[in-house]
C-alpha atoms as a PDB file:
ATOM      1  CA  UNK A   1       7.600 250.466 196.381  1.00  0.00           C
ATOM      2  CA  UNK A   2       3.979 251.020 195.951  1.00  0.00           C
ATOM      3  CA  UNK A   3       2.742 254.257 193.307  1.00  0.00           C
ATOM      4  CA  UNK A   4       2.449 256.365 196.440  1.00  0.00           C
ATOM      5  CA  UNK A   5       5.760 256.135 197.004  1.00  0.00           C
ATOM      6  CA  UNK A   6       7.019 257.047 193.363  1.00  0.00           C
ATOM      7  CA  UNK A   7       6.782 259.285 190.938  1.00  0.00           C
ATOM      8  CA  UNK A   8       5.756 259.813 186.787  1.00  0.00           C
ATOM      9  CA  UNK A   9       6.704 261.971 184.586  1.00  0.00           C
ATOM     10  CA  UNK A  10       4.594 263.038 181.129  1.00  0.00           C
ATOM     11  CA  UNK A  11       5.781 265.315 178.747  1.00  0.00           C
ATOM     12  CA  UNK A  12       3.591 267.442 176.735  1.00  0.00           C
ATOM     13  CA  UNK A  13       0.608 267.471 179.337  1.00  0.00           C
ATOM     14  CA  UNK A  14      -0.726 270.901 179.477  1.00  0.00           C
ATOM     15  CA  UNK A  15      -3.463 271.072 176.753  1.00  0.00           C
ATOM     16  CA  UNK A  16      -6.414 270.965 177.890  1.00  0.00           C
ATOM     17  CA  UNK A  17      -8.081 268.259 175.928  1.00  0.00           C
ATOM     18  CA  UNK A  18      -4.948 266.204 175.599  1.00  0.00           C
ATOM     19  CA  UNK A  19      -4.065 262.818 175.869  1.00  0.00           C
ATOM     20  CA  UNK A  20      -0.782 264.155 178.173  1.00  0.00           C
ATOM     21  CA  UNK A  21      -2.674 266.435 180.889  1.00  0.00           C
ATOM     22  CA  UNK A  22      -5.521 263.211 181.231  1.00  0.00           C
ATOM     23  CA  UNK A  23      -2.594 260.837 181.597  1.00  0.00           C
ATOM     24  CA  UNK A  24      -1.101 263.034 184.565  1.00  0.00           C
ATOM     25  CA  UNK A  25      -4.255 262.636 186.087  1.00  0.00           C
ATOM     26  CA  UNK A  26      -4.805 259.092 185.388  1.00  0.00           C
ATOM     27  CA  UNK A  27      -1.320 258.782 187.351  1.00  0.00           C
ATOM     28  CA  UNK A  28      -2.375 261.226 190.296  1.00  0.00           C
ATOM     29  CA  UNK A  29      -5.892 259.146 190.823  1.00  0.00           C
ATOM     30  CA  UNK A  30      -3.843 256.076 191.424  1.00  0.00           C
ATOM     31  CA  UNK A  31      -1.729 257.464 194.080  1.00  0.00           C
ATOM     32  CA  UNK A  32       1.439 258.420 191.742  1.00  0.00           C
ATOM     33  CA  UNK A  33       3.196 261.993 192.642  1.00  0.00           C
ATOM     34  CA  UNK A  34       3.203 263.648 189.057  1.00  0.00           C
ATOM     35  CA  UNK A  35       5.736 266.121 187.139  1.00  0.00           C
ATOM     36  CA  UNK A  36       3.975 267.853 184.941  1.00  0.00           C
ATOM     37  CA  UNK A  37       6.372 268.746 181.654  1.00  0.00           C
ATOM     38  CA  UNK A  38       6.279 270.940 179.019  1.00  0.00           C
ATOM     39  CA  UNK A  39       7.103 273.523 176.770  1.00  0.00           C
ATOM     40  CA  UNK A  40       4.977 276.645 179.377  1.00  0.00           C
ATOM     41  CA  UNK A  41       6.462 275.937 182.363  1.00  0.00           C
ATOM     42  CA  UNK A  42       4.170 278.476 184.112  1.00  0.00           C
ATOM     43  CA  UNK A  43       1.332 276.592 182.715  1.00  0.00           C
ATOM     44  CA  UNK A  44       2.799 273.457 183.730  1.00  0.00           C
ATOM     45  CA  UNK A  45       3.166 274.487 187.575  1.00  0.00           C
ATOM     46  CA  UNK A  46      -0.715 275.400 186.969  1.00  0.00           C
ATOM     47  CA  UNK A  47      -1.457 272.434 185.943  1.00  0.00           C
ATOM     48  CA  UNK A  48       0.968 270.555 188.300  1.00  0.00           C
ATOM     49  CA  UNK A  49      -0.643 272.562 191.163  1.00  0.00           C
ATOM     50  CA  UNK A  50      -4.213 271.850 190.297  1.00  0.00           C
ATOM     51  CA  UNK A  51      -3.862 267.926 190.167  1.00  0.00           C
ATOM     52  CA  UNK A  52      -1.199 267.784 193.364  1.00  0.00           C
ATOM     53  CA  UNK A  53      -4.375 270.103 195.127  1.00  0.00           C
ATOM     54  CA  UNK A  54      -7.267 267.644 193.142  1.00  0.00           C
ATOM     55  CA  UNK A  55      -5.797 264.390 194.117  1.00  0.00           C
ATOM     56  CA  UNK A  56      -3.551 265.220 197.232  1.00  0.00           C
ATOM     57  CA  UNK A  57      -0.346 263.848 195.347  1.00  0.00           C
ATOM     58  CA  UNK A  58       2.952 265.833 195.343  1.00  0.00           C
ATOM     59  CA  UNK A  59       3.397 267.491 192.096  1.00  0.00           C
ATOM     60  CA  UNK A  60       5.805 269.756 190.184  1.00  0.00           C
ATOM     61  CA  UNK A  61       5.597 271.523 187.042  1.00  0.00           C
ATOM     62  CA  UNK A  62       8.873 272.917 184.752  1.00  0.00           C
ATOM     63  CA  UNK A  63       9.069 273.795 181.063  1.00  0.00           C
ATOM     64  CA  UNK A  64      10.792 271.537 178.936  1.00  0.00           C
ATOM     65  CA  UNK A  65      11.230 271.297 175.076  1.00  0.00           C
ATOM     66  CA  UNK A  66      11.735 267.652 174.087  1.00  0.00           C
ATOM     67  CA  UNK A  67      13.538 268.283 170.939  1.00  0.00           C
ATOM     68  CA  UNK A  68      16.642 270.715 173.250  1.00  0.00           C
ATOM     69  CA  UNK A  69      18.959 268.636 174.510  1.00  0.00           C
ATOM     70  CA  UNK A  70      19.672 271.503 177.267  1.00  0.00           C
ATOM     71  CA  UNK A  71      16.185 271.677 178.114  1.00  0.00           C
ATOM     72  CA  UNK A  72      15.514 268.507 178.591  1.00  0.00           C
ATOM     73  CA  UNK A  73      18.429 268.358 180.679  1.00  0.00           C
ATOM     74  CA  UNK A  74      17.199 271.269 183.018  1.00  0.00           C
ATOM     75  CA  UNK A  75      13.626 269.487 183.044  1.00  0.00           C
ATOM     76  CA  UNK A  76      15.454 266.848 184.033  1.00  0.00           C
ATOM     77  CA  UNK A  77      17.807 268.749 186.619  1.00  0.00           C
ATOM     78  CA  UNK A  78      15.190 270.101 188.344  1.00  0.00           C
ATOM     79  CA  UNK A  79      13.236 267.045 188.792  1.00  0.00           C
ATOM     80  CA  UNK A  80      16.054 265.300 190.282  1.00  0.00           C
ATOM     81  CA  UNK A  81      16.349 268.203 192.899  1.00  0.00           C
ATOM     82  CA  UNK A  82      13.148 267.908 193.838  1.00  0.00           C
ATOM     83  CA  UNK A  83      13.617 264.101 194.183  1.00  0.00           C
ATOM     84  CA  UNK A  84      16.880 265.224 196.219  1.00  0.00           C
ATOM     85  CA  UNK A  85      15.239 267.299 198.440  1.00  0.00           C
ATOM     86  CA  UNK A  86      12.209 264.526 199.316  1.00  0.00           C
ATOM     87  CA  UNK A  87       9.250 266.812 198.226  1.00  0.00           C
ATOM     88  CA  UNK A  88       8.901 264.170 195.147  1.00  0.00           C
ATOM     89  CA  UNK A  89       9.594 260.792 195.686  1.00  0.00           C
ATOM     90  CA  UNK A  90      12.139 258.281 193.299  1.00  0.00           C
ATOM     91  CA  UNK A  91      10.523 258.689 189.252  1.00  0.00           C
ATOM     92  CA  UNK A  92       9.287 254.982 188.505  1.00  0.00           C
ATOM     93  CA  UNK A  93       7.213 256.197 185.577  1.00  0.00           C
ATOM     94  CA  UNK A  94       8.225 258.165 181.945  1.00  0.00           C
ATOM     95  CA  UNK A  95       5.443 258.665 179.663  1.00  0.00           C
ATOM     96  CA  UNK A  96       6.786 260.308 176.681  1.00  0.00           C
ATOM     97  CA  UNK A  97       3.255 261.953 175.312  1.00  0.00           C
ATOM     98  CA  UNK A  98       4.654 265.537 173.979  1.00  0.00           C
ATOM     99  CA  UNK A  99       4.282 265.133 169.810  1.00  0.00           C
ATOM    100  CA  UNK A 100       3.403 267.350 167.077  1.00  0.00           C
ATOM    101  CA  UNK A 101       1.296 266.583 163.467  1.00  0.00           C
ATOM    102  CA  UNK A 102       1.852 267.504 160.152  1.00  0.00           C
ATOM    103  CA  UNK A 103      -1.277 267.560 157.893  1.00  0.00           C
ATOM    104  CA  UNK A 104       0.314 268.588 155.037  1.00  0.00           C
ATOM    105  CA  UNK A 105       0.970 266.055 151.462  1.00  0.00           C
ATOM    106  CA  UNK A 106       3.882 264.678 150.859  1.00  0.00           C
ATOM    107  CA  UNK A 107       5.353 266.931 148.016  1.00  0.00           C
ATOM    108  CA  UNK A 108       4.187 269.679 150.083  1.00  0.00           C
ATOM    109  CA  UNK A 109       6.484 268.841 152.771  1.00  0.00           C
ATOM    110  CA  UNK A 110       9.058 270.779 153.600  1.00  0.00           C
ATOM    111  CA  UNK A 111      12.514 269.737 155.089  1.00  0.00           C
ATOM    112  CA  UNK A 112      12.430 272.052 157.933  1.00  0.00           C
ATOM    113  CA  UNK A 113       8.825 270.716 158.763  1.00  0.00           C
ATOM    114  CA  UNK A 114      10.542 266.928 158.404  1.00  0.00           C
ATOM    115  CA  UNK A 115      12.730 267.735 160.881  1.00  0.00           C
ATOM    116  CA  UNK A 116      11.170 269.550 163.413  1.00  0.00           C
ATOM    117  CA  UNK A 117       8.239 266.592 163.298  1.00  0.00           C
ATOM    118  CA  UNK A 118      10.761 264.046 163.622  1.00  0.00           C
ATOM    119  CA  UNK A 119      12.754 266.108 166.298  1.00  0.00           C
ATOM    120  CA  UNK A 120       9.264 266.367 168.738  1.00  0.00           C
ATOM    121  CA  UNK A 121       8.388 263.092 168.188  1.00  0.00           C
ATOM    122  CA  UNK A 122      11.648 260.802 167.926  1.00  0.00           C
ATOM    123  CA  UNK A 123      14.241 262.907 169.228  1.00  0.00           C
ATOM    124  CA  UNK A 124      12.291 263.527 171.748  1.00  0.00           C
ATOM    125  CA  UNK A 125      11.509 260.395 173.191  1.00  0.00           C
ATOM    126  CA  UNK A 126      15.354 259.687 172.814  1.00  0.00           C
ATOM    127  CA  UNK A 127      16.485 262.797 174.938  1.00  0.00           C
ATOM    128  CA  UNK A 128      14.137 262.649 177.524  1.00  0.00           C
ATOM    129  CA  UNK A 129      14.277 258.950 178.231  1.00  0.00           C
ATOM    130  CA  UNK A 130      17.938 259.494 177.967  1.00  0.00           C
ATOM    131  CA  UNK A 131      18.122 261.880 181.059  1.00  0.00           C
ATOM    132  CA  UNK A 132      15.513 259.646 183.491  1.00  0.00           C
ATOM    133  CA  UNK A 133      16.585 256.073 182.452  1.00  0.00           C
ATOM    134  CA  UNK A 134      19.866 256.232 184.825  1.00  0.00           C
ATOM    135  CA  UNK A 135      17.810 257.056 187.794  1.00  0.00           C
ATOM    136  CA  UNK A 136      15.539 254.026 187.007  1.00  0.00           C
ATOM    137  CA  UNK A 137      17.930 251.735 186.178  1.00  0.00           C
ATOM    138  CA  UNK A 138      19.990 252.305 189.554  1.00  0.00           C
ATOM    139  CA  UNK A 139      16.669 252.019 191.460  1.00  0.00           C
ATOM    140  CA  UNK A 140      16.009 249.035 189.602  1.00  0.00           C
ATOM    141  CA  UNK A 141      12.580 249.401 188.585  1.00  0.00           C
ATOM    142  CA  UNK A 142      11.264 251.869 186.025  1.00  0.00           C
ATOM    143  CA  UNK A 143       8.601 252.073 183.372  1.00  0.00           C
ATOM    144  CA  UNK A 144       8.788 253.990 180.330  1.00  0.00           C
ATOM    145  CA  UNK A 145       5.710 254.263 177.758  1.00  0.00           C
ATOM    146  CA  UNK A 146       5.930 255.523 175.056  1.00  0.00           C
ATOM    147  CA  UNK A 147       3.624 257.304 172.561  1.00  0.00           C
ATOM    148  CA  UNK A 148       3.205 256.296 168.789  1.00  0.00           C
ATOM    149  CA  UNK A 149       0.034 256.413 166.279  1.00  0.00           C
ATOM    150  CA  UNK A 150      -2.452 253.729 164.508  1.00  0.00           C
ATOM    151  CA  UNK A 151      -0.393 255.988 161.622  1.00  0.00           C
ATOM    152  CA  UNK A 152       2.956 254.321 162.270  1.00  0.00           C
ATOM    153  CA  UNK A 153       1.084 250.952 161.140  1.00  0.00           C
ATOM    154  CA  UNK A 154      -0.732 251.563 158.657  1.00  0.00           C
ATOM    155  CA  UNK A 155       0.172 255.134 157.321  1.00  0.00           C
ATOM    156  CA  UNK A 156      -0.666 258.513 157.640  1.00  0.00           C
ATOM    157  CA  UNK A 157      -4.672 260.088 158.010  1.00  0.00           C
ATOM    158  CA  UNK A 158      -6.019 262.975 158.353  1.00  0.00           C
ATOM    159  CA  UNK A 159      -3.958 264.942 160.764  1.00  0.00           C
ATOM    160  CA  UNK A 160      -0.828 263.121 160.873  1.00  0.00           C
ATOM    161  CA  UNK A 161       0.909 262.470 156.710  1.00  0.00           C
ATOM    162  CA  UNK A 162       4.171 261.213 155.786  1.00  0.00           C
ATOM    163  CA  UNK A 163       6.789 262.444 158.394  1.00  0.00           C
ATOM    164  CA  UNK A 164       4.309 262.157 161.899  1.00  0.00           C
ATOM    165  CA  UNK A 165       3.573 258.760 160.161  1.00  0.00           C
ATOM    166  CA  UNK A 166       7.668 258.138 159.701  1.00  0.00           C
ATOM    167  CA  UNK A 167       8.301 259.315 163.312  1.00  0.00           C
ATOM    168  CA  UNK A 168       5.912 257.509 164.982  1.00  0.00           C
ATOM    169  CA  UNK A 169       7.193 254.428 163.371  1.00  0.00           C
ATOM    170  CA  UNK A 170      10.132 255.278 165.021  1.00  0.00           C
ATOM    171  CA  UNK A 171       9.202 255.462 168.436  1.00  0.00           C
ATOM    172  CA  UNK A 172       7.862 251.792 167.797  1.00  0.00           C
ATOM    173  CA  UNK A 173      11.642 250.590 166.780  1.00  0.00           C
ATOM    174  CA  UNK A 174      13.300 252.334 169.484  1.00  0.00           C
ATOM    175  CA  UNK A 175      10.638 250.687 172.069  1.00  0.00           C
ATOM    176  CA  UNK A 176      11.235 247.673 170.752  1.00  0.00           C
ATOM    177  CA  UNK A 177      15.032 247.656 170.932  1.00  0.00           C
ATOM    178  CA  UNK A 178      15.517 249.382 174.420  1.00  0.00           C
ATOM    179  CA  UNK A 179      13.505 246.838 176.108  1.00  0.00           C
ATOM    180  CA  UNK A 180      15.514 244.289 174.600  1.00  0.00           C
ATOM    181  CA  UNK A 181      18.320 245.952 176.067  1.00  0.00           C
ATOM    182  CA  UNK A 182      17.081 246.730 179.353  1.00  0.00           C
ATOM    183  CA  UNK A 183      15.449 243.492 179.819  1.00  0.00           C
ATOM    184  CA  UNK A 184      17.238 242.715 183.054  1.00  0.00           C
ATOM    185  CA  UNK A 185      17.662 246.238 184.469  1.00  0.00           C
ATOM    186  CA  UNK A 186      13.961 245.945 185.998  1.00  0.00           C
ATOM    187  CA  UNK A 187      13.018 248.681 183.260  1.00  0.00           C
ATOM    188  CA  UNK A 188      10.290 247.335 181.111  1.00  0.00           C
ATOM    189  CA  UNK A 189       9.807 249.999 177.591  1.00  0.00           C
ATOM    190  CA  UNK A 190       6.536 249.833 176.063  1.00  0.00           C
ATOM    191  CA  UNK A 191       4.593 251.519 173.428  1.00  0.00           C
ATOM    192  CA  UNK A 192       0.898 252.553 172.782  1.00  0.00           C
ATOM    193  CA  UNK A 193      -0.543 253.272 169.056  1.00  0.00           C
ATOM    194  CA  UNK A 194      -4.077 255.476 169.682  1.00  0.00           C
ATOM    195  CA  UNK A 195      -6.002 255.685 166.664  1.00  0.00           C
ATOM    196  CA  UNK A 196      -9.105 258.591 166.471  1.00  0.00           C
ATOM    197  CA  UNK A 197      -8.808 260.164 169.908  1.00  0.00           C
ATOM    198  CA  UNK A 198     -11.022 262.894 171.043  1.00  0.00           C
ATOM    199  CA  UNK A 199      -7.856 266.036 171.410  1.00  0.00           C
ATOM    200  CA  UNK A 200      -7.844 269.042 170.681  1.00  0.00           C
ATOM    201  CA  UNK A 201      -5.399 268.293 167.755  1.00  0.00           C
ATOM    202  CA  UNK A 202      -9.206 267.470 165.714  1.00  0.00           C
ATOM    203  CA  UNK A 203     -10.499 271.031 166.587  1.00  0.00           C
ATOM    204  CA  UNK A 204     -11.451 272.553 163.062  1.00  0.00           C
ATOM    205  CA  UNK A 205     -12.375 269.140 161.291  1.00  0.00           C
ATOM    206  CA  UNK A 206     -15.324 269.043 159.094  1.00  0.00           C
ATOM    207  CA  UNK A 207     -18.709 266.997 160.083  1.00  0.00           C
ATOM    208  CA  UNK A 208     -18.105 264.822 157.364  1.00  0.00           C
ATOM    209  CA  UNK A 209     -14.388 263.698 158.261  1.00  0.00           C
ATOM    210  CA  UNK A 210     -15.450 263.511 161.889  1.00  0.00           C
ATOM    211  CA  UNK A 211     -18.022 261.121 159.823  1.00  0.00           C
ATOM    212  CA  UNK A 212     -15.383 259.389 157.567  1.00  0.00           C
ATOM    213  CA  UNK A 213     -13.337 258.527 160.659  1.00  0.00           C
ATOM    214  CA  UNK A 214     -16.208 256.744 162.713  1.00  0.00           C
ATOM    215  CA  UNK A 215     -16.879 254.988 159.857  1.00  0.00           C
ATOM    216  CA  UNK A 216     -13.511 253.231 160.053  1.00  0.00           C
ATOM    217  CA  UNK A 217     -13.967 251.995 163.382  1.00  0.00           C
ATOM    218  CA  UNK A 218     -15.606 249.056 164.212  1.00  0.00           C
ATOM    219  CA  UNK A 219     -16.525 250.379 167.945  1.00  0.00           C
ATOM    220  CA  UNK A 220     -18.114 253.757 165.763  1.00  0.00           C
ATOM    221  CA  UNK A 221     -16.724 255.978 167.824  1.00  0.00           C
ATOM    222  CA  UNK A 222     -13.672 257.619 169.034  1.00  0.00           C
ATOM    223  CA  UNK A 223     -11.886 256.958 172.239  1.00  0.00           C
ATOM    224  CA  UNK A 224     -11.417 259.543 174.996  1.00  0.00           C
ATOM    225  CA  UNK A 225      -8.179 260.877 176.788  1.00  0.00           C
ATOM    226  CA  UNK A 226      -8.866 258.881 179.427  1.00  0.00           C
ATOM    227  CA  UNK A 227      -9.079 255.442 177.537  1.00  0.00           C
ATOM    228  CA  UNK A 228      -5.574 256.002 176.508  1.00  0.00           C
ATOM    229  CA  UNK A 229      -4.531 257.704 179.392  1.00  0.00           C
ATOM    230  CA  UNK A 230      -5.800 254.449 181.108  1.00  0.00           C
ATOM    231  CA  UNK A 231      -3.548 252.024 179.240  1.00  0.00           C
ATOM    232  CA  UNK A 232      -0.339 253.786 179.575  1.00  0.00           C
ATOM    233  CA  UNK A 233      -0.882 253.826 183.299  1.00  0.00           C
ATOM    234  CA  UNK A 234      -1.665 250.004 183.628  1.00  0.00           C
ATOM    235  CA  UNK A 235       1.805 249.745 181.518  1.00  0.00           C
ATOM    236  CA  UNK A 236       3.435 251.636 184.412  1.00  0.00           C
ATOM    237  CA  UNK A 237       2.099 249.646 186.949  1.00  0.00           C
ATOM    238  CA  UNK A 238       3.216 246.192 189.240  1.00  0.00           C
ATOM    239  CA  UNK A 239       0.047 244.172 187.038  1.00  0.00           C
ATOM    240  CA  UNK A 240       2.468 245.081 183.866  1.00  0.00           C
ATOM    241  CA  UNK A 241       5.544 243.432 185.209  1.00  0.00           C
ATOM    242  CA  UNK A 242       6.016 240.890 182.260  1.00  0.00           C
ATOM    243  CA  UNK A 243       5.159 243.390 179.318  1.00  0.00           C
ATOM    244  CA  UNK A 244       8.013 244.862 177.629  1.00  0.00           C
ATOM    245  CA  UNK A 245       8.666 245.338 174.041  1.00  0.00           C
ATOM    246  CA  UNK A 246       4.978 245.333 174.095  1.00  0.00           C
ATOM    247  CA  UNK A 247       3.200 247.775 171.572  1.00  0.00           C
ATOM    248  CA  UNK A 248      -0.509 248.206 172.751  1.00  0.00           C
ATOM    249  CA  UNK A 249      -3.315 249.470 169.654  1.00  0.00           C
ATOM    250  CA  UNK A 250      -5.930 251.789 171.209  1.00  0.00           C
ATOM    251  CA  UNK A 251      -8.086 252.036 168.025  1.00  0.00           C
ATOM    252  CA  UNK A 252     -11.550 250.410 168.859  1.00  0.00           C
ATOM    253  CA  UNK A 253     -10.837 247.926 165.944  1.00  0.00           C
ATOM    254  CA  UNK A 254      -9.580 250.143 163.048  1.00  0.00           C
ATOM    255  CA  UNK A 255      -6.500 248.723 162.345  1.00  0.00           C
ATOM    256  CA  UNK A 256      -6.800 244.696 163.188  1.00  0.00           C
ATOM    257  CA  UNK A 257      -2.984 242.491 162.082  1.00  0.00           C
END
């Protein structure tokens, strides 16, 4: 099966300068039909609508919240209707973008912020690649990227302190041990780490952190949606058959093993 004739599904890719709405794109330019999930779901049929109408891709848009194990269930429900009734084709493709920061110091850190960070970002990834994997693995062929942070590596910045740091960390270890265990399903899991990116999650920052973080980089800049967005579609494609287990940095340089 060629992209045409399958379909991705992001979470968390409604904002308008995210990393999750440029991915959808990304997937729609290269011939993918694209679900569109998260937690609006009129916002995500908009959004569904505009790329199925900008790239002439079937598309379909629901609300889902990542951390509900209900919701994600329904997201998932309705996708597989759709699937059902042939206006989507098979889903070949999870990209599990939909995350939340905490900028806040350790001591400062409450338990109920702990847990809801760790509940977007880990939990998460664990519930919704719990409800698509089955599909993929009786089609036998699926890819599932994954979204951590430069922060799971080499600890917290800025935006993202102690528990976004913990939680992306996380995501690497569960990557890393599903595609062991799906390593002859056809399934390949993967994970990216972006460093700086260009979101909207940097609206408000000073000139002079904006400063401090280009410093750090050995490209002296930050990377656009569409860099990352780029990546995690490669990892969903034929080309990225033998990578699995694989975590990819998207930092220009900042964090080097």
């Amino acid at each position: 099966m060629s992209s045409t004739q399958r379909t991705a599904v992001v979470t968390g890719a409604t904002s308008e300068r995210g990393i999750g709405i440029a991915t959808a794109r990304r997937y729609a330019e290269d011939g993918w039909a694209v679900v569109v999930l998260d937690l609006d779901g009129e916002k995500s049929a908009k959004v569904a609508a505009e790329i199925g109408s900008d790239y002439s891709v079937p598309a379909f848009g629901h609300d889902i919240d990542v951390a509900d194990e209900a919701s994600v269930q329904r997201a998932h429900d309705a996708v597989a209707a759709e699937v059902a009734a042939g206006t989507l084709p098979p889903v070949g493709a999870l990209a599990n973008i939909a995350g939340i920061t905490s900028p806040v110091p350790f001591l400062d850190t409450t338990l109920e912020l702990w847990n809801k960070v760790m509940a977007v970002n880990a939990t998460g990834t664990y519930l919704v690649t719990r409800a698509f994997l089955p599909a993929m693995i009786d089609n036998g062929w699926g890819r599932i990227v994954n979204m951590s942070s430069v922060s799971a590596q080499r600890g917290g910045g800025v935006f993202g302190k102690v528990p976004y740091s913990s939680a992306k960390a996380a995501v690497l270890g569960f990557t890393k041990s599903l595609a062991r265990e799906l390593g002859d399903t056809g399934v390949t899991v993967n994970a990216v780490t972006p460093g700086a990116v260009d979101t909207g999650i940097r609206v408000g920052s000073t000139p002079e952190q904006e400063a401090a973080i280009c410093r750090d980089i050995p490209l002296g800049r930050t990377a656009g949606t569409r860099e990352v967005a780029s990546v995690i579609t490669f990892l969903s494609s034929e080309d990225a058959a033998y990578l699995t287990g694989t975590t990819v940095d998207i930092n220009g340089g900042s964090h080097m093993h």
